[in-house]
C-alpha atoms as a PDB file:
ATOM      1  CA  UNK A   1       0.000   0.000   0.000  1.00  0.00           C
ATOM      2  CA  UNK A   2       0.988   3.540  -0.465  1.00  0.00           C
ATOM      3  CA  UNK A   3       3.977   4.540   1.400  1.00  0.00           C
ATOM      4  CA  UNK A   4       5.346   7.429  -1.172  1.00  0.00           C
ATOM      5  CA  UNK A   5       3.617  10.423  -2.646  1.00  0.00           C
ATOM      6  CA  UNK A   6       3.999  13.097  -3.721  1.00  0.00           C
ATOM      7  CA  UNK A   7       2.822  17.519  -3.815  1.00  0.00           C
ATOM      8  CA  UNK A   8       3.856  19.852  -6.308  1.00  0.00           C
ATOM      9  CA  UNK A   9       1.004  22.405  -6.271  1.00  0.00           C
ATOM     10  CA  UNK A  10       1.501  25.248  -4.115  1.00  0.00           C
ATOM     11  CA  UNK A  11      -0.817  26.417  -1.331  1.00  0.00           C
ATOM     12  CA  UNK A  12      -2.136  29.283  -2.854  1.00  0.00           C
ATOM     13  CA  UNK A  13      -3.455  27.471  -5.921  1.00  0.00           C
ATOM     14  CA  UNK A  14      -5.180  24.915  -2.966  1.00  0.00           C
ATOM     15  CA  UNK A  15      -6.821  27.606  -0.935  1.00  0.00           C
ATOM     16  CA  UNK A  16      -8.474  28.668  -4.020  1.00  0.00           C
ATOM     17  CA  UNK A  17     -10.000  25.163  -5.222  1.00  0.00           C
ATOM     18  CA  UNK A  18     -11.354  24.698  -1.851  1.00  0.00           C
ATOM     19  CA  UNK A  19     -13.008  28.466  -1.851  1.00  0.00           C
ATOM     20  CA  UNK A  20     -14.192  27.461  -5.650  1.00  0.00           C
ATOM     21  CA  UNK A  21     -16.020  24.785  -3.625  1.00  0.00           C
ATOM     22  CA  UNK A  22     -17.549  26.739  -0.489  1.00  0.00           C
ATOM     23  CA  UNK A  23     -15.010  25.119   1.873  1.00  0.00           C
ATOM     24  CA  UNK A  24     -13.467  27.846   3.989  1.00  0.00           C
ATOM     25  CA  UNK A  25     -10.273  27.313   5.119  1.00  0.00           C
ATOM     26  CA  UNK A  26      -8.745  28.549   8.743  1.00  0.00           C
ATOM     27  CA  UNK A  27      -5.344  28.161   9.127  1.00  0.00           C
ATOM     28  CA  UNK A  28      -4.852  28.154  13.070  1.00  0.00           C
ATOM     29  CA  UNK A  29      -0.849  27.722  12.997  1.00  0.00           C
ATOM     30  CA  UNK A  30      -0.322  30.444  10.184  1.00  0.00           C
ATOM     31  CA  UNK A  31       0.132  29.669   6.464  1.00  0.00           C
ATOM     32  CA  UNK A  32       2.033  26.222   6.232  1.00  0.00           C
ATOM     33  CA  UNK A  33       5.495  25.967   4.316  1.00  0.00           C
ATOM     34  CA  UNK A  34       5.067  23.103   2.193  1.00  0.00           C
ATOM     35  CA  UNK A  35       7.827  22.918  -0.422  1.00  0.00           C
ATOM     36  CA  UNK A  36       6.871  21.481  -3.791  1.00  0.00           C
ATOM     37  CA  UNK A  37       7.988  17.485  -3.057  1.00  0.00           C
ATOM     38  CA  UNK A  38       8.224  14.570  -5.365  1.00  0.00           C
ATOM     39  CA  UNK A  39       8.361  12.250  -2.621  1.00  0.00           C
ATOM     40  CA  UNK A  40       6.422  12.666   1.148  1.00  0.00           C
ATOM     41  CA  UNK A  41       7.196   9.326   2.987  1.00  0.00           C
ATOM     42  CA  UNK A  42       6.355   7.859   6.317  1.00  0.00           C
ATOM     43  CA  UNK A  43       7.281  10.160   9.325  1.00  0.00           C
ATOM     44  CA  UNK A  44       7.459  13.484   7.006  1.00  0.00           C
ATOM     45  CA  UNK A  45       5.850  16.303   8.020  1.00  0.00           C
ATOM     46  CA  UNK A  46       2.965  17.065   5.180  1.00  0.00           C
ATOM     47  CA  UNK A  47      -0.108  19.316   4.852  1.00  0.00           C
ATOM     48  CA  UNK A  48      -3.615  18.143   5.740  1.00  0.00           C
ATOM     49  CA  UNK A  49      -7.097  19.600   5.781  1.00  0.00           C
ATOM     50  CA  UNK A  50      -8.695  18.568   9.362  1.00  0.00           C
ATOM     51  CA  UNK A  51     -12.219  18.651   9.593  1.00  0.00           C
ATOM     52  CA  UNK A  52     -13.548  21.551  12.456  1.00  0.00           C
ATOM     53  CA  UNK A  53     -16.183  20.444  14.989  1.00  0.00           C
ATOM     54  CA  UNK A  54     -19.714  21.658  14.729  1.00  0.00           C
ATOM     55  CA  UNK A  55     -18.505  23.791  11.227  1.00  0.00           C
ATOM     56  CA  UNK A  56     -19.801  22.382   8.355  1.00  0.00           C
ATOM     57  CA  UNK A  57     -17.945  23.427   5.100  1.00  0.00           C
ATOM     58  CA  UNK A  58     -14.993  24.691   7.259  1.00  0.00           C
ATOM     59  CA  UNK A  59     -11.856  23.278   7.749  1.00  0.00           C
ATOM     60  CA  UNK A  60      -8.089  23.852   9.170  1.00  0.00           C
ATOM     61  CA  UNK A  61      -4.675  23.936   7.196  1.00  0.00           C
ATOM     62  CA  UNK A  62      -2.137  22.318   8.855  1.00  0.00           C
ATOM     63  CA  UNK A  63       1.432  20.713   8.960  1.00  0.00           C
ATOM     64  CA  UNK A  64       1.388  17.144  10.496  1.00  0.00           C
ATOM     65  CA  UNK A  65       3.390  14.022  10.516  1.00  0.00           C
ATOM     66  CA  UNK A  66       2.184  11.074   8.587  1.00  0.00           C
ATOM     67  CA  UNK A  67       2.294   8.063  10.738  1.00  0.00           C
ATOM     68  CA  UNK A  68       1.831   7.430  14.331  1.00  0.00           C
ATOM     69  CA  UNK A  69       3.290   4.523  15.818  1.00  0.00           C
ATOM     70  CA  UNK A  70       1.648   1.652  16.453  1.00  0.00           C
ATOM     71  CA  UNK A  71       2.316  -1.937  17.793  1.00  0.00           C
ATOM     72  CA  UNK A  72       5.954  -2.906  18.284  1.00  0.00           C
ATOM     73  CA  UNK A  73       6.925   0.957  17.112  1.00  0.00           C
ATOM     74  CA  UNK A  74       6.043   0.147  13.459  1.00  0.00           C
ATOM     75  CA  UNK A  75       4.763   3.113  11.913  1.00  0.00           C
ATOM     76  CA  UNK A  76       1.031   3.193  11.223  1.00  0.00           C
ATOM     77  CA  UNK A  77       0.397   5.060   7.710  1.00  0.00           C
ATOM     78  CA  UNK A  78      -2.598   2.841   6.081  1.00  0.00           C
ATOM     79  CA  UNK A  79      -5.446   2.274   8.206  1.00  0.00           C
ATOM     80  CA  UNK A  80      -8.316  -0.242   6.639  1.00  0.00           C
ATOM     81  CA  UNK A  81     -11.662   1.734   6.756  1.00  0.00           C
ATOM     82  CA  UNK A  82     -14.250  -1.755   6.220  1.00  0.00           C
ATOM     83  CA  UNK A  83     -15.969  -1.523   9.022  1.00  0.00           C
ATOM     84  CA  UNK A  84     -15.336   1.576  10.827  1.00  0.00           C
ATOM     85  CA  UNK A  85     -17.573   4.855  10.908  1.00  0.00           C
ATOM     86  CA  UNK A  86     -14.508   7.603  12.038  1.00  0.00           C
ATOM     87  CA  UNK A  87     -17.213   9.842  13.832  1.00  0.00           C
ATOM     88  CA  UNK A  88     -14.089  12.128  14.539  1.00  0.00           C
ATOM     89  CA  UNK A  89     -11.114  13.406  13.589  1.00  0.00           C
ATOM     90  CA  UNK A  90     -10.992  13.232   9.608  1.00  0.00           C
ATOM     91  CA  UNK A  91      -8.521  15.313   7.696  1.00  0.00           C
ATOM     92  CA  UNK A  92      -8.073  15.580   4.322  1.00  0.00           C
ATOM     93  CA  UNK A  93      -4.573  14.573   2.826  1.00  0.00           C
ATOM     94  CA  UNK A  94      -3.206  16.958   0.151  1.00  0.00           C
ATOM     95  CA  UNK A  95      -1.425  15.459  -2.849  1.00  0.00           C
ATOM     96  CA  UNK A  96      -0.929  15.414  -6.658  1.00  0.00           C
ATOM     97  CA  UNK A  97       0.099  11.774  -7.090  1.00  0.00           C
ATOM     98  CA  UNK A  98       0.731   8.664  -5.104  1.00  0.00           C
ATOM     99  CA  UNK A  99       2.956   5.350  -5.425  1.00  0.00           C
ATOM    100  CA  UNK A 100       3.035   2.113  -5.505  1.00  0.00           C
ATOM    101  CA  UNK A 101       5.608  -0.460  -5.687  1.00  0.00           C
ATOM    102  CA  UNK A 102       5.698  -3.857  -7.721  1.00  0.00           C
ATOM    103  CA  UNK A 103       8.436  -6.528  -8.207  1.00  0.00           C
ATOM    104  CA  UNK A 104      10.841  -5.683 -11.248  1.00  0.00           C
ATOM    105  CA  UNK A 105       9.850  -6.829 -14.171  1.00  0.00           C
ATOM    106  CA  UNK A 106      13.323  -7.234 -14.901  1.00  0.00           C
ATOM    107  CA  UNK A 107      14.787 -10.036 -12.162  1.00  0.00           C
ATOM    108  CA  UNK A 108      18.477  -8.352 -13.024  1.00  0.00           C
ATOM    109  CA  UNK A 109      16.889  -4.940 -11.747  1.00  0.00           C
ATOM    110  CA  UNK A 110      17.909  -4.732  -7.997  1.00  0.00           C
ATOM    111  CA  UNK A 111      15.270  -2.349  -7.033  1.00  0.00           C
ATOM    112  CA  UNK A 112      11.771  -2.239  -7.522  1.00  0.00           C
ATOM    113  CA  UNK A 113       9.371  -0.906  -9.893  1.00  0.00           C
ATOM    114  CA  UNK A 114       7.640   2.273  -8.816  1.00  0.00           C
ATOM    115  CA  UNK A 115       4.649   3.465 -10.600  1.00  0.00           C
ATOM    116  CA  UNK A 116       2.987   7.197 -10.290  1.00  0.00           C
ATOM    117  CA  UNK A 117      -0.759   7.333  -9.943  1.00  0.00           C
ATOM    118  CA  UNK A 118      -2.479  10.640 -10.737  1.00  0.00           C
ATOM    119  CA  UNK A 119      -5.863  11.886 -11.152  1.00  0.00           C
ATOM    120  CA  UNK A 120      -7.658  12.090 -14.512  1.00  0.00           C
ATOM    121  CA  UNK A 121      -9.015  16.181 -15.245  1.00  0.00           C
ATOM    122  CA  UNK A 122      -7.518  17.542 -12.114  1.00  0.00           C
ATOM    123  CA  UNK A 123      -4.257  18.517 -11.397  1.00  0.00           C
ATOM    124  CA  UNK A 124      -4.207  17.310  -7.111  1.00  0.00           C
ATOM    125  CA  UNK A 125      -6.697  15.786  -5.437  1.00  0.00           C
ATOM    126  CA  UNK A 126      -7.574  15.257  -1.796  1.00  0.00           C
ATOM    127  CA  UNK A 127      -6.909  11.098   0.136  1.00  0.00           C
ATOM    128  CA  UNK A 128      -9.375  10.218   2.755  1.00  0.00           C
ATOM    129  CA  UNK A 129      -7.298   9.965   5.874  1.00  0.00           C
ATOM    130  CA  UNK A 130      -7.562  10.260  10.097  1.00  0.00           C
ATOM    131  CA  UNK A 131      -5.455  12.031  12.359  1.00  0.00           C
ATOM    132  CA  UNK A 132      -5.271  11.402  15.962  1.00  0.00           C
ATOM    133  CA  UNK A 133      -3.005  12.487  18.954  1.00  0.00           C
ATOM    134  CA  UNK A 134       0.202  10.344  19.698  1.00  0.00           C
ATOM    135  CA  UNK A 135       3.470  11.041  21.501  1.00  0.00           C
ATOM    136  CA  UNK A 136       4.759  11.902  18.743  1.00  0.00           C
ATOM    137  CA  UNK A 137       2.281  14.686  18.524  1.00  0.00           C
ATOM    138  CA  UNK A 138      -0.904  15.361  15.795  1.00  0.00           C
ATOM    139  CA  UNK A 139      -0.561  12.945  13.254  1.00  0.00           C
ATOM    140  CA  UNK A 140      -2.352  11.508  10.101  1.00  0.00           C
ATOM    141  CA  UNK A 141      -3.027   8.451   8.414  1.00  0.00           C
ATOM    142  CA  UNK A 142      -4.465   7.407   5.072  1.00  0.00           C
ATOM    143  CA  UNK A 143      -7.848   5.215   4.805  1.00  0.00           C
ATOM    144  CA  UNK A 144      -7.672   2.024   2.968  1.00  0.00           C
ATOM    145  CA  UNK A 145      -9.549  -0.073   0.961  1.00  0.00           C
ATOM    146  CA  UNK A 146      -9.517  -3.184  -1.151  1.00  0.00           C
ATOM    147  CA  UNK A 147      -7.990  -2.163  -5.017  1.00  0.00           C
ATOM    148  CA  UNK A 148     -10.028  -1.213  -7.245  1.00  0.00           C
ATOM    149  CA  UNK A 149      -9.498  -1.987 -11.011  1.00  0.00           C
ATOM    150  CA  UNK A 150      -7.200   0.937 -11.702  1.00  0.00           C
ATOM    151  CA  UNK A 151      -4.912  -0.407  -8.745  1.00  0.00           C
ATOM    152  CA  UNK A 152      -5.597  -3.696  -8.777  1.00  0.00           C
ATOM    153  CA  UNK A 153      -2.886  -4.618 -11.149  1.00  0.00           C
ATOM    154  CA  UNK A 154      -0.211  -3.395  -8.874  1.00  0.00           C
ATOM    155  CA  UNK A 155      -1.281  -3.871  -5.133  1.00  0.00           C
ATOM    156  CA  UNK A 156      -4.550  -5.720  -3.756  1.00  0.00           C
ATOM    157  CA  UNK A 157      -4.963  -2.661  -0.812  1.00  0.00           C
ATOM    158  CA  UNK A 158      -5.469   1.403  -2.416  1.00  0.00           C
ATOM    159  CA  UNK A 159      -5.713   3.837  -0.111  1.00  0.00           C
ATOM    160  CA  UNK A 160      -8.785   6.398  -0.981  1.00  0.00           C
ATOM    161  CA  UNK A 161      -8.380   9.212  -3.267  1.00  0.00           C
ATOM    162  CA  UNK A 162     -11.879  11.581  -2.856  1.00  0.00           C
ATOM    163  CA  UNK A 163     -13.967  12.925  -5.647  1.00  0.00           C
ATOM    164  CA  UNK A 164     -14.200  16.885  -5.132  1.00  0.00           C
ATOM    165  CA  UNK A 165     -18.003  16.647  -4.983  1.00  0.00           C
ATOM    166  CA  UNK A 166     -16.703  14.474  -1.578  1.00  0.00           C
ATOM    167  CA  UNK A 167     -14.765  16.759  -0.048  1.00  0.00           C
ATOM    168  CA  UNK A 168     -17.110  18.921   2.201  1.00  0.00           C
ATOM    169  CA  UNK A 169     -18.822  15.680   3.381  1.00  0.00           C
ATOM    170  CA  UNK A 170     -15.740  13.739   4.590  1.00  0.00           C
ATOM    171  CA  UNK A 171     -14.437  16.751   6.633  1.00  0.00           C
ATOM    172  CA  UNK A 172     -18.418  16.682   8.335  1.00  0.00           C
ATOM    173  CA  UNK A 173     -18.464  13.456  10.922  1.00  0.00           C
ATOM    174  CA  UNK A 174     -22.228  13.607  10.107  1.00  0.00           C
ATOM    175  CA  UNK A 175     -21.964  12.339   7.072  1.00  0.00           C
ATOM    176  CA  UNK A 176     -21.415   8.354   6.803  1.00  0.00           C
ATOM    177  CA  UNK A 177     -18.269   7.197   5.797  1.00  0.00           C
ATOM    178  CA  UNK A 178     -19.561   4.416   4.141  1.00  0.00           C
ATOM    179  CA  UNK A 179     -21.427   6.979   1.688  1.00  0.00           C
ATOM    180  CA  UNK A 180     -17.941   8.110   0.825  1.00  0.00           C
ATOM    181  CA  UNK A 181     -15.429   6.073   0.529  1.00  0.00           C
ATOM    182  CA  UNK A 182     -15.607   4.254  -2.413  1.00  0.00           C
ATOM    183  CA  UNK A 183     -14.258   3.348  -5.815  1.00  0.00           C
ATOM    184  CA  UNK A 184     -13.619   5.962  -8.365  1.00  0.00           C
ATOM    185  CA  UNK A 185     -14.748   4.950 -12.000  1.00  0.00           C
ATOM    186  CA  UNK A 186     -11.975   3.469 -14.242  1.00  0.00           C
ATOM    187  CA  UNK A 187      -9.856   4.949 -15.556  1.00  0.00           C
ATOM    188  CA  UNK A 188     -10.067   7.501 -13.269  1.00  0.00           C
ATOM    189  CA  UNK A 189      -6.108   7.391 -11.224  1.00  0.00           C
ATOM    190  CA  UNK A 190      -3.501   6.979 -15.050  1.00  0.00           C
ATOM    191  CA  UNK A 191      -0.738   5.133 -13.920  1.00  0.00           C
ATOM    192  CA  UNK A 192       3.440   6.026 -14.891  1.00  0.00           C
ATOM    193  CA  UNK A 193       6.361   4.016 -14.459  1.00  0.00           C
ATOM    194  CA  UNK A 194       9.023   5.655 -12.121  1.00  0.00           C
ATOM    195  CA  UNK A 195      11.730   4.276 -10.340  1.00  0.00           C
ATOM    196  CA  UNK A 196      12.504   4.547  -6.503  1.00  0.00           C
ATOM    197  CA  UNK A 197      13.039   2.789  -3.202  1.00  0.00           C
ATOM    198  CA  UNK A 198      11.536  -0.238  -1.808  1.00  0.00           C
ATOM    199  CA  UNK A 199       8.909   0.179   0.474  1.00  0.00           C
ATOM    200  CA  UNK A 200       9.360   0.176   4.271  1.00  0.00           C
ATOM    201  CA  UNK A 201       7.945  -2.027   6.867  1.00  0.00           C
ATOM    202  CA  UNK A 202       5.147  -0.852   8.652  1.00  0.00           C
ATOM    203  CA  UNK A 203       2.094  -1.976  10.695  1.00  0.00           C
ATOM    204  CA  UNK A 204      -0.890  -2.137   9.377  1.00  0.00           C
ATOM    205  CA  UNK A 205      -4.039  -2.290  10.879  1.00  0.00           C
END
């Protein structure tokens, strides 16, 4: 599952596709630096949208560390949403494109294969995700689900990449999570073939 992704799009250009969609946005902690990044992996620090209590349509821009840790010290960063209703605490997780990893197609290639998944018409795009407290402080994780047919071919787990129509519902614990996080259509995340680092070991719950 997704332990790599990635934001190039700067905050600015955010702040205004969320005020396109009647989402106001508070930043509590002033205006976040977030650097344009080809890679955000477990532990960075990263941008989320958390949802406000009681403030529908509303939400805060903040910096936060993906990953708490879980059992043994592993790093949680996918959390499986079957099941669960996450009454509390949902954030939005900004990005432009996520990875996945797959064995080489070449068995003389040493590392594995790492393949980009965008979004189809729109240039970022929002991940379902949590965040909770921890001793590490505030931190996020992404919501998971079983692949879907544009992922499917590379992992059997996606995490949850929200329509914009979505948006404004997941940040508002009113609204069932079950009526949101679903499949996109397909074709809907294209998929390129990069190169990069194996992924890490982490727990997953």
């Amino acid at each position: 599952m997704c332990n790599d992704y990635r934001l190039l799009v700067d905050i600015a250009a955010i702040v205004e596709d969320f005020e396109d969609l009647k989402i106001k946005i508070k930043m509590p902690e002033g205006t976040p630096n977030v650097p344009a990044r080809e890679d955000i992996k477990i532990t960075d620090v990263a941008p989320i949208v958390r949802s406000v209590e009681g403030a529908r349509g509303m939400g805060e821009l903040v910096n936060r560390r993906w990953s708490w840790a879980g059992q043994k010290g592993l790093p949680v960063y996918n959390f499986r949403s079957e099941g669960r209703d996450f009454a509390s605490h949902r954030c939005l997780i900004l990005a432009d494109g996520f990875y996945e990893f797959t064995d080489p197609a070449d068995p003389k290639q040493m590392r594995l294969d790492k393949w980009l998944f965008t979004m189809a018409d729109h240039r970022w795009f929002c991940i379902a995700g949590i965040w909770r407290e921890a001793p590490e402080g505030e931190a996020f994780t992404m919501l998971t689900m079983d692949a879907g047919a544009d992922v499917a071919p590379y992992h059997h787990r996606q995490i949850i990449p929200l329509p914009r129509d979505r948006w404004a519902d997941w940040l508002d614990p009113a609204v069932k999570a079950a009526d949101m996080l679903r499949w996109l259509p397909t074709g809907s995340l294209p998929v390129t073939q990069v190169y990069g680092a194996p992924p890490a070991q982490a727990a997953l719950l």
